[in-house]
C-alpha atoms as a PDB file:
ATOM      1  CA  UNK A   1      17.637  11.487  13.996  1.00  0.00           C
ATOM      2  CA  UNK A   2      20.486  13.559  13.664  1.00  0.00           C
ATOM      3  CA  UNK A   3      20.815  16.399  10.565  1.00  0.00           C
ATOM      4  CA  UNK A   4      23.345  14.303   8.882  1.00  0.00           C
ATOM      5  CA  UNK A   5      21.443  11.713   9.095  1.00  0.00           C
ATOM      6  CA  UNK A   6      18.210  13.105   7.836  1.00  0.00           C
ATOM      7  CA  UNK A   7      20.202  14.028   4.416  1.00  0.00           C
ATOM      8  CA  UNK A   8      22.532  11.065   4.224  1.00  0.00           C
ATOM      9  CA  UNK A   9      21.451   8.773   0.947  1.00  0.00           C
ATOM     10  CA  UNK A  10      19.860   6.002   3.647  1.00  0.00           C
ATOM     11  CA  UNK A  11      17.544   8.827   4.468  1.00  0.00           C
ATOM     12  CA  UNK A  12      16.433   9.494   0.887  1.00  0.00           C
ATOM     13  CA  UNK A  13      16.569   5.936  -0.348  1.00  0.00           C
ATOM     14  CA  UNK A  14      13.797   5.166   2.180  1.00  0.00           C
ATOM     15  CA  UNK A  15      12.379   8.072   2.138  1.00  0.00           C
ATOM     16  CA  UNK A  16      11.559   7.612  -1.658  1.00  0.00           C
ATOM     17  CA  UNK A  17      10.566   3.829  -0.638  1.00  0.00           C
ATOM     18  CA  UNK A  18       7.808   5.150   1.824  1.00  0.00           C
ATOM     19  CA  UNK A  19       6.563   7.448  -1.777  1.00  0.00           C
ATOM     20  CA  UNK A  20       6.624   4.936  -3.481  1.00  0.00           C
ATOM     21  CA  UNK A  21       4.874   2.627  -1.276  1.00  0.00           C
ATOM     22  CA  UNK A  22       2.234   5.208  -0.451  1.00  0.00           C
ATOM     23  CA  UNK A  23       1.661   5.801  -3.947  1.00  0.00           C
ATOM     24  CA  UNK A  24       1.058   1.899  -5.018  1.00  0.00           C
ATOM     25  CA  UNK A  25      -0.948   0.996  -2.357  1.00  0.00           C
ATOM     26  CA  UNK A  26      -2.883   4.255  -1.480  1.00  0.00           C
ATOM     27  CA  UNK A  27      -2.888   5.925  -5.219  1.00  0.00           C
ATOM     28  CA  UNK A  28      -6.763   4.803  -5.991  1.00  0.00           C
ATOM     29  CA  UNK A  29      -7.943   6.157  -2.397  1.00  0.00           C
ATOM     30  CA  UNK A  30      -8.690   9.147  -5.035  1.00  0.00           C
ATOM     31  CA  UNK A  31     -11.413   6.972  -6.552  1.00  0.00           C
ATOM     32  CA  UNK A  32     -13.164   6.959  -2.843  1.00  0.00           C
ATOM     33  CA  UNK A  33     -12.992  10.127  -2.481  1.00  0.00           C
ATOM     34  CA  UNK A  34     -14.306  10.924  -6.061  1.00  0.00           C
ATOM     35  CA  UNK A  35     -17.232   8.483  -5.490  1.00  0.00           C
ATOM     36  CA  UNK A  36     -18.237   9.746  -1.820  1.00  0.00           C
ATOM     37  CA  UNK A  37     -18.009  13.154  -2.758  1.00  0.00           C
ATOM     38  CA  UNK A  38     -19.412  13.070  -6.423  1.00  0.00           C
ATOM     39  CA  UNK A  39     -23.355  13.529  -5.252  1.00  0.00           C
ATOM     40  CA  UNK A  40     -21.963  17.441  -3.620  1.00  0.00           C
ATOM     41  CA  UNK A  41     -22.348  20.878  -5.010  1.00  0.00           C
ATOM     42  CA  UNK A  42     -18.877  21.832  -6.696  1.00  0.00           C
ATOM     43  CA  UNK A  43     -18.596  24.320  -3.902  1.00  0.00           C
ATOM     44  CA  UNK A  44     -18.159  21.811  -1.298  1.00  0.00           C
ATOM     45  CA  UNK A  45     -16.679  19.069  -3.398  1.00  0.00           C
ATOM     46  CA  UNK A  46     -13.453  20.564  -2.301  1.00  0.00           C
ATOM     47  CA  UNK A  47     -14.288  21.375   0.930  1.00  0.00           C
ATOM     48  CA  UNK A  48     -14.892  17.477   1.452  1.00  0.00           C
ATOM     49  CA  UNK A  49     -11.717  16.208  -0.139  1.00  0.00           C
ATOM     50  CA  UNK A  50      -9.727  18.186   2.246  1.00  0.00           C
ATOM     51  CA  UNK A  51     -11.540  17.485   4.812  1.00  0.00           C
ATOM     52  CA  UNK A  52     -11.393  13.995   4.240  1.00  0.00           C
ATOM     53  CA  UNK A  53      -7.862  13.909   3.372  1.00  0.00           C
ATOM     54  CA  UNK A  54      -6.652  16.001   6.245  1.00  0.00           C
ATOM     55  CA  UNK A  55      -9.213  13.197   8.617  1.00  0.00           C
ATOM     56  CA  UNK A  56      -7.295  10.271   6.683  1.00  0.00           C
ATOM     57  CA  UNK A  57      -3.859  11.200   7.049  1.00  0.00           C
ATOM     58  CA  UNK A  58      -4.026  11.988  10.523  1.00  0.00           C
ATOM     59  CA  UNK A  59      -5.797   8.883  11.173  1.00  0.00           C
ATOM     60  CA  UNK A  60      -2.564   7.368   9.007  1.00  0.00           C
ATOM     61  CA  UNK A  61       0.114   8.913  10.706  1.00  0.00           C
ATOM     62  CA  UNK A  62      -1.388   7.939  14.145  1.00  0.00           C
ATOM     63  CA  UNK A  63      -1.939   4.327  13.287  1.00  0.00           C
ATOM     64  CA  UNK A  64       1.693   4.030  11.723  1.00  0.00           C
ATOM     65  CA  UNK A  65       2.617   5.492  14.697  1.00  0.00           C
ATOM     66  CA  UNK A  66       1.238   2.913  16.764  1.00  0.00           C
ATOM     67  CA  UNK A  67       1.862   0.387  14.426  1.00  0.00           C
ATOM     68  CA  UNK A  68       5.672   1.507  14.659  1.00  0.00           C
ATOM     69  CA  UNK A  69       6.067   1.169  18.532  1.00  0.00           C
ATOM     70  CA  UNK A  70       4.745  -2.355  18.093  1.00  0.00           C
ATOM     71  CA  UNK A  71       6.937  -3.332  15.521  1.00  0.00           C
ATOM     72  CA  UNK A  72       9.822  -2.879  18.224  1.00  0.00           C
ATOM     73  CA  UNK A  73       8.484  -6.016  20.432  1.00  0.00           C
ATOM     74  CA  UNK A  74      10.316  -9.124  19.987  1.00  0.00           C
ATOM     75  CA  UNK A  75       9.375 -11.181  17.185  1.00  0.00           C
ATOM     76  CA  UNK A  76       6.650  -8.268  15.474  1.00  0.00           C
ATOM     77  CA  UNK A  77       9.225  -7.393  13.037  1.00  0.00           C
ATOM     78  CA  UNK A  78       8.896 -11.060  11.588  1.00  0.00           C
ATOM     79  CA  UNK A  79       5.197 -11.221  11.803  1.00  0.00           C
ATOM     80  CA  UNK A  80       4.835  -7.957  10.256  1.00  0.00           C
ATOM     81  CA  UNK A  81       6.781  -8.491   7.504  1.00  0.00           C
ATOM     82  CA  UNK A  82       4.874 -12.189   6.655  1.00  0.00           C
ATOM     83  CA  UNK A  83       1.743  -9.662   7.369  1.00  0.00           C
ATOM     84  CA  UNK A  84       3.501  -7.568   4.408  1.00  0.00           C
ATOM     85  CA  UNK A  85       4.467 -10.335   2.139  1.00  0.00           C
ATOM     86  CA  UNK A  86       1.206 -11.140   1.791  1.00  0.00           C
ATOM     87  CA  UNK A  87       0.089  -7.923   1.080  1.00  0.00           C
ATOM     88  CA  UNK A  88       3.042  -7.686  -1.921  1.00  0.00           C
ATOM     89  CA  UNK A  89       1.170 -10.921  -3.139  1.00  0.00           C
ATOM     90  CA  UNK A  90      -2.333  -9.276  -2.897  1.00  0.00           C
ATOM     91  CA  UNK A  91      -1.525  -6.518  -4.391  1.00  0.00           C
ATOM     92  CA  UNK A  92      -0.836  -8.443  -7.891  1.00  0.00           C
ATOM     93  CA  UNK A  93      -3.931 -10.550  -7.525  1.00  0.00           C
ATOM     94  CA  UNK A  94      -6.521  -7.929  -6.335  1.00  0.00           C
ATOM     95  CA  UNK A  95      -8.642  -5.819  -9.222  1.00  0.00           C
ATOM     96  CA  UNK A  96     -11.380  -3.523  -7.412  1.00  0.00           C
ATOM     97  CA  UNK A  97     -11.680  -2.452  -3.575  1.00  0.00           C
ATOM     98  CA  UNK A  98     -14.320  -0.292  -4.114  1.00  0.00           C
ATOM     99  CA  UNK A  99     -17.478  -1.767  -5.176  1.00  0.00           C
ATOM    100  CA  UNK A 100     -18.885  -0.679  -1.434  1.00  0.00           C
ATOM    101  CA  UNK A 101     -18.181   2.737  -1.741  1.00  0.00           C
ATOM    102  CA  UNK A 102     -21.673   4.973  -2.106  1.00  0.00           C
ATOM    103  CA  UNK A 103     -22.090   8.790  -3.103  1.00  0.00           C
ATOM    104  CA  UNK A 104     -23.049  11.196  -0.246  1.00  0.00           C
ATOM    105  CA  UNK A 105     -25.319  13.780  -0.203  1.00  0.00           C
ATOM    106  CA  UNK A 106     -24.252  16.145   2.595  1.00  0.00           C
ATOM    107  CA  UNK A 107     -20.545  17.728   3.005  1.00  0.00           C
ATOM    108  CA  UNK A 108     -19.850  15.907   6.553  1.00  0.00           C
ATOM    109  CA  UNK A 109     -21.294  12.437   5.614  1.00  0.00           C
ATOM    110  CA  UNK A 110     -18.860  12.690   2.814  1.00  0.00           C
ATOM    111  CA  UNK A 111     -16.468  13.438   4.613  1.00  0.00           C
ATOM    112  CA  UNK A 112     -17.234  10.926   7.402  1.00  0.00           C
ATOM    113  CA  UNK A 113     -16.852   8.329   4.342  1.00  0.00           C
ATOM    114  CA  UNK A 114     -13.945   9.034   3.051  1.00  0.00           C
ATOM    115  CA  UNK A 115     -12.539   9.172   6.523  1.00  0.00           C
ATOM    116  CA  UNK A 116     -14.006   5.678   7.442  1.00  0.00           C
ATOM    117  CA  UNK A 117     -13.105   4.129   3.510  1.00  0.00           C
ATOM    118  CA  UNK A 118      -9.488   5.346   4.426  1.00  0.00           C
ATOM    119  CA  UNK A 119      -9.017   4.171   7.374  1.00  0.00           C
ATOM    120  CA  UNK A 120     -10.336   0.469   6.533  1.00  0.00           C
ATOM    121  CA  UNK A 121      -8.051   0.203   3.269  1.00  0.00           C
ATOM    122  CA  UNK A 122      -5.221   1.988   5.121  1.00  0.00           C
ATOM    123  CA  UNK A 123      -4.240  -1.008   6.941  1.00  0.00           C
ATOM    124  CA  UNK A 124      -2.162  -2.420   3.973  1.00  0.00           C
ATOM    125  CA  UNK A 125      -0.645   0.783   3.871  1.00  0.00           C
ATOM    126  CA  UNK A 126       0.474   1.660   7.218  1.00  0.00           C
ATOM    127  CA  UNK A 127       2.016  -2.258   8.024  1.00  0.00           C
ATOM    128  CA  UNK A 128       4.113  -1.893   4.701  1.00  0.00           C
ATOM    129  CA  UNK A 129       5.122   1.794   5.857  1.00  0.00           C
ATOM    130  CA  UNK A 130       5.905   1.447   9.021  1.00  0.00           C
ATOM    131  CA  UNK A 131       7.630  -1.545   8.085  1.00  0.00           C
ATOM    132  CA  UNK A 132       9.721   0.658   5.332  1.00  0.00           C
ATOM    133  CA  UNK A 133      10.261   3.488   7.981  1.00  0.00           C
ATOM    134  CA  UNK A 134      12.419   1.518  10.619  1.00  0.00           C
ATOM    135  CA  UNK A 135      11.534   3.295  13.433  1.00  0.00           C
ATOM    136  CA  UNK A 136      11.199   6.905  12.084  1.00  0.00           C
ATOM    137  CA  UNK A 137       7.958   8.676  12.405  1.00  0.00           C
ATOM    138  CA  UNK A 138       9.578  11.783  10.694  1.00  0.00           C
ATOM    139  CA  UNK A 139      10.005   9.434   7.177  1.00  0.00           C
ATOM    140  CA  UNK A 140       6.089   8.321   7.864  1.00  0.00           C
ATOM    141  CA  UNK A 141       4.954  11.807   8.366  1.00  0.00           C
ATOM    142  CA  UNK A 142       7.098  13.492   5.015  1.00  0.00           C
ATOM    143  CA  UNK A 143       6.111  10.309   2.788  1.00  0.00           C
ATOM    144  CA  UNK A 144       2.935  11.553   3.265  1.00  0.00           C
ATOM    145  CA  UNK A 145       3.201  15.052   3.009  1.00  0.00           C
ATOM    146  CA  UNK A 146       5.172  14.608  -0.382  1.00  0.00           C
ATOM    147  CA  UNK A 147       2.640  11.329  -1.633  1.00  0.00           C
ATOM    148  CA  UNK A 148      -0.515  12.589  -0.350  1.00  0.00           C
ATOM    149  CA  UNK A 149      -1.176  15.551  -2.894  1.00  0.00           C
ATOM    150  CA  UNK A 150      -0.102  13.120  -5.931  1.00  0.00           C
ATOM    151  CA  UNK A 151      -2.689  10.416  -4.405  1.00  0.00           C
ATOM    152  CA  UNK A 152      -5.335  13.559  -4.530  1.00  0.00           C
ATOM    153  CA  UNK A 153      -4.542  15.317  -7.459  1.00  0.00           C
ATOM    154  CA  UNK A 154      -2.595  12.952  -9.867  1.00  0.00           C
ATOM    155  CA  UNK A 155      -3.633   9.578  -8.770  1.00  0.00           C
ATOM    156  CA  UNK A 156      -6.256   9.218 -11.826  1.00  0.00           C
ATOM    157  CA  UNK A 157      -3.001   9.554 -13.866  1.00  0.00           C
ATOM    158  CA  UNK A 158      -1.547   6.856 -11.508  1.00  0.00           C
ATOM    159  CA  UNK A 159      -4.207   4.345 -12.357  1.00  0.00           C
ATOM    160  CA  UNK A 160      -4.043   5.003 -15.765  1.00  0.00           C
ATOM    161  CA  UNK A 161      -0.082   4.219 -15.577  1.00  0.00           C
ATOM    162  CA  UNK A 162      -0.704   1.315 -13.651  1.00  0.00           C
ATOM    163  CA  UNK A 163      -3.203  -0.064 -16.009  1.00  0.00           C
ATOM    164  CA  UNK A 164      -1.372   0.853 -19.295  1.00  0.00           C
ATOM    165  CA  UNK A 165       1.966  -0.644 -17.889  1.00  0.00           C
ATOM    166  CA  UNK A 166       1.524  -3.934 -15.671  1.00  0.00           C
ATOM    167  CA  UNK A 167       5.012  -3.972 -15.040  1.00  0.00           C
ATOM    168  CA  UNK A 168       4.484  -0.736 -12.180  1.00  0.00           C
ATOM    169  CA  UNK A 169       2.496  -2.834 -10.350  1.00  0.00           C
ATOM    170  CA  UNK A 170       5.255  -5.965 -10.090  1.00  0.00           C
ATOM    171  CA  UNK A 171       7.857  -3.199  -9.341  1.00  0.00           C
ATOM    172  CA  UNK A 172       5.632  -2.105  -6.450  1.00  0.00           C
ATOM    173  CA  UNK A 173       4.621  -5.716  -5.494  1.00  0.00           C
ATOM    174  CA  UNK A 174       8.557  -6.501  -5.322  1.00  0.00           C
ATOM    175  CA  UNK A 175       9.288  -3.704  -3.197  1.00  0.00           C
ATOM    176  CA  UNK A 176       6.955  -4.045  -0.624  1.00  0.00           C
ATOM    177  CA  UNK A 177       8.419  -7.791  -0.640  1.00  0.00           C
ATOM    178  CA  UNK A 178      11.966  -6.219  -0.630  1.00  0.00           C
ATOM    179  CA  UNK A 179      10.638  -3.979   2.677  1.00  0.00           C
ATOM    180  CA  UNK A 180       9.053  -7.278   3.990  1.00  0.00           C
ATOM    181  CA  UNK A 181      12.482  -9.412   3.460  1.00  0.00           C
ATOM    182  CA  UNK A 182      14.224  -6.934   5.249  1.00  0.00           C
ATOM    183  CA  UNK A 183      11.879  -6.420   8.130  1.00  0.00           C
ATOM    184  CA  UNK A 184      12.539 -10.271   8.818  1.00  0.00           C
ATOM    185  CA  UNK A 185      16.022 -10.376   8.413  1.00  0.00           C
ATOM    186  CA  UNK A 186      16.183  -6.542  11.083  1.00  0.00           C
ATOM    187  CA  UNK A 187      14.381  -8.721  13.526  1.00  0.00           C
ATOM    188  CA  UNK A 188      16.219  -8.239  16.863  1.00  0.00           C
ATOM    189  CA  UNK A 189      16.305 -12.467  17.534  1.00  0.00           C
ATOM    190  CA  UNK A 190      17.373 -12.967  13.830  1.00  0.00           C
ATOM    191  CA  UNK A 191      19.693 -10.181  13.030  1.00  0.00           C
ATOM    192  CA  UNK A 192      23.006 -11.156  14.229  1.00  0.00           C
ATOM    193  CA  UNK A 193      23.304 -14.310  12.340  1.00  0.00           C
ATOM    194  CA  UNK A 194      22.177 -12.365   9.283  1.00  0.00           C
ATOM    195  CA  UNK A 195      25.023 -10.141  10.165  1.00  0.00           C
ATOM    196  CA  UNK A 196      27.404 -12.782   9.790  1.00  0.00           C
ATOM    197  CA  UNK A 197      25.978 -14.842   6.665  1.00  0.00           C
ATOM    198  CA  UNK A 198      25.198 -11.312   4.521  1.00  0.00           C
ATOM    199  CA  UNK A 199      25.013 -14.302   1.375  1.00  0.00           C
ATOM    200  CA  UNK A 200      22.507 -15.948   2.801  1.00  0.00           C
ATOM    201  CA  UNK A 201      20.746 -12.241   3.460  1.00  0.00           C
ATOM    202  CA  UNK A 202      20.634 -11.258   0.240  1.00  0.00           C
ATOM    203  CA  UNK A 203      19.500 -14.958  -1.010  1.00  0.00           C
ATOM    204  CA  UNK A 204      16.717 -14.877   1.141  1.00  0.00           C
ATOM    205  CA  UNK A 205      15.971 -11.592   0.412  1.00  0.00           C
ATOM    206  CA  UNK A 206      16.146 -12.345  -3.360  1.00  0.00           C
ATOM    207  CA  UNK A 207      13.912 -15.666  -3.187  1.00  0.00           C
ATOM    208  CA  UNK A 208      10.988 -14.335  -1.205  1.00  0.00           C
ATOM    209  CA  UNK A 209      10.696 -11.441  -3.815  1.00  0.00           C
ATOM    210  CA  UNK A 210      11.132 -13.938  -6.394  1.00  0.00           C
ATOM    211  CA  UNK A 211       8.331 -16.098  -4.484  1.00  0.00           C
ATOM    212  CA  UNK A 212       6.028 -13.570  -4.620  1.00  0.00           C
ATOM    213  CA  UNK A 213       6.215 -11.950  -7.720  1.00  0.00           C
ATOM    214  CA  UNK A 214       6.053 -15.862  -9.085  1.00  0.00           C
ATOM    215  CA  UNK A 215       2.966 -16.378  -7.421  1.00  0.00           C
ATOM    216  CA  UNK A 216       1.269 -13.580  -8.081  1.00  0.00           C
ATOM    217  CA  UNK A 217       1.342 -13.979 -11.697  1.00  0.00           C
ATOM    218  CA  UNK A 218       0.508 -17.772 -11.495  1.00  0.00           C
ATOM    219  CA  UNK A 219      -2.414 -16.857  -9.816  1.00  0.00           C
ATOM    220  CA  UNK A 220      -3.400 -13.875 -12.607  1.00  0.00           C
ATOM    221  CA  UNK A 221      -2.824 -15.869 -15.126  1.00  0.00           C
ATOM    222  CA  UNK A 222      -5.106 -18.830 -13.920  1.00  0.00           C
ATOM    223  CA  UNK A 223      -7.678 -15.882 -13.009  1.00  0.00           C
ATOM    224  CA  UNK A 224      -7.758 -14.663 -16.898  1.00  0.00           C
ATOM    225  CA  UNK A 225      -7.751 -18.453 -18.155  1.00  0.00           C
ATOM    226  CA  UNK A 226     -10.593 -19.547 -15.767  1.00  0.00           C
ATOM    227  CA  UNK A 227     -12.969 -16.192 -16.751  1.00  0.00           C
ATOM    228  CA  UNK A 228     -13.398 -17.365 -20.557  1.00  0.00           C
ATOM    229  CA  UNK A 229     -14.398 -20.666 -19.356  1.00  0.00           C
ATOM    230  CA  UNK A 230     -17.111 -19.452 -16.856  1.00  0.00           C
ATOM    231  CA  UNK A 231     -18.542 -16.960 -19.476  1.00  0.00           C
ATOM    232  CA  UNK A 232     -18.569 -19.814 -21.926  1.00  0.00           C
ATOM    233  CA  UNK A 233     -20.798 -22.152 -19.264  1.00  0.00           C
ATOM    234  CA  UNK A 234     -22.750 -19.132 -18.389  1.00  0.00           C
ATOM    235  CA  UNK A 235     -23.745 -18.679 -22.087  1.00  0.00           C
ATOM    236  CA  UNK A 236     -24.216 -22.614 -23.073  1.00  0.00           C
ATOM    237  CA  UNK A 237     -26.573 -22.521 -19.381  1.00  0.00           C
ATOM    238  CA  UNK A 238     -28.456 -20.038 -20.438  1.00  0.00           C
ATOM    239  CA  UNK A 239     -28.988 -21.106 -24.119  1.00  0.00           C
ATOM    240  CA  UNK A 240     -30.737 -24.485 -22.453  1.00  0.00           C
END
């Protein structure tokens, strides 16, 4: 990638899309690392979430490095974004990934968890990034760099957002479905007639996203209506 290029608004604009990306899906990884590392001395506290970070985003950058080079075999580019579509629809319907999460007692075997937590809740993270980087391991490894200290040190202000204003997480679900639409339509096999029907592009484009974030909320709000109703059996069950 040439200097130009590295500074041209296409740069920026998907570098702030990898930020962004890293931030929604990877912005209550703080939470693990609280939780592993919550049973340590304050002293090495901080030794263990930089340990662990540093662990977890090499792990990341190697994995979305991999997961990059695949992405350029015929046909990937299309299963990778369906792989991310559903992600942009999980992401709206999931509440807690981290019930299995335990405290440590000892610096390395916190560490060693917040490596391993990473790396298995990660996967989400590097499919929709790699899929948002289009071949550039340089926007992979600075969307981390900038996103990675935020995830540590703001992300409880993240969740907070996120749970105060609903409306951050559909913005993040419909990007990830944006990155996903486009990964389909850069596919190699599909590309070229995309190239000459840019309409149709941008109407598939906009009906996937509109798909998802559709979904998504008709399966919340069924989720919310269907809770009262258990309690209420639960409580008339246990009356008898």
């Amino acid at each position: 990638m040439t200097e130009v290029e590295i500074f041209s608004m296409q740069f920026l604009f998907a570098l702030a899309n990898i930020v962004f990306i890293d931030l929604i899906l990877a912005g209550d990884n703080a939470i693990v690392i609280g939780m592993a590392a919550r049973n340590l001395p304050a002293t090495q506290q901080k030794k263990a979430i930089i340990y662990g970070t540093f662990g977890a985003v090499a792990i990341r950058i190697a994995a979305t490095a991999i997961v990059v080079w695949l992405l350029k075999i015929p046909w990937l580019l299309v299963v990778g974004g369906i792989l991310l579509l559903w992600i942009a629809y999980k992401l709206l319907i999931e509440e807690n990934k981290h019930g299995g999460i335990k405290a440590e007692g000892t610096l390395w075997a916190a560490v060693r968890t917040i490596v391993v937590a990473d790396a298995a809740m990660g996967l989400d993270n590097v499919i929709a990034v790699a899929g948002a980087a289009r071949g550039h391991l340089l926007l992979v490894v600075l969307g981390l760099l900038i996103s990675v200290p935020i995830v540590i040190w703001g992300s409880t202000l993240f969740i907070k957002l996120i749970n105060r204003f609903q409306w951050i997480v559909y913005l993040g679900s419909a990007v990830l479905a944006y990155t996903a639409s486009n990964m389909i339509t850069e596919e190699p096999k599909l590309k070229p007639f995309f190239d000459q029907h840019l309409l149709i592009q941008c109407m598939f484009i906009a009906l996937l996203i509109a798909f998802i974030l559709s979904a998504g909320f008709v399966t919340k709000k069924h989720k919310h209506t269907d809770r009262p109703l258990l309690s209420a059996n639960k409580k008339s069950g246990e009356s008898h």
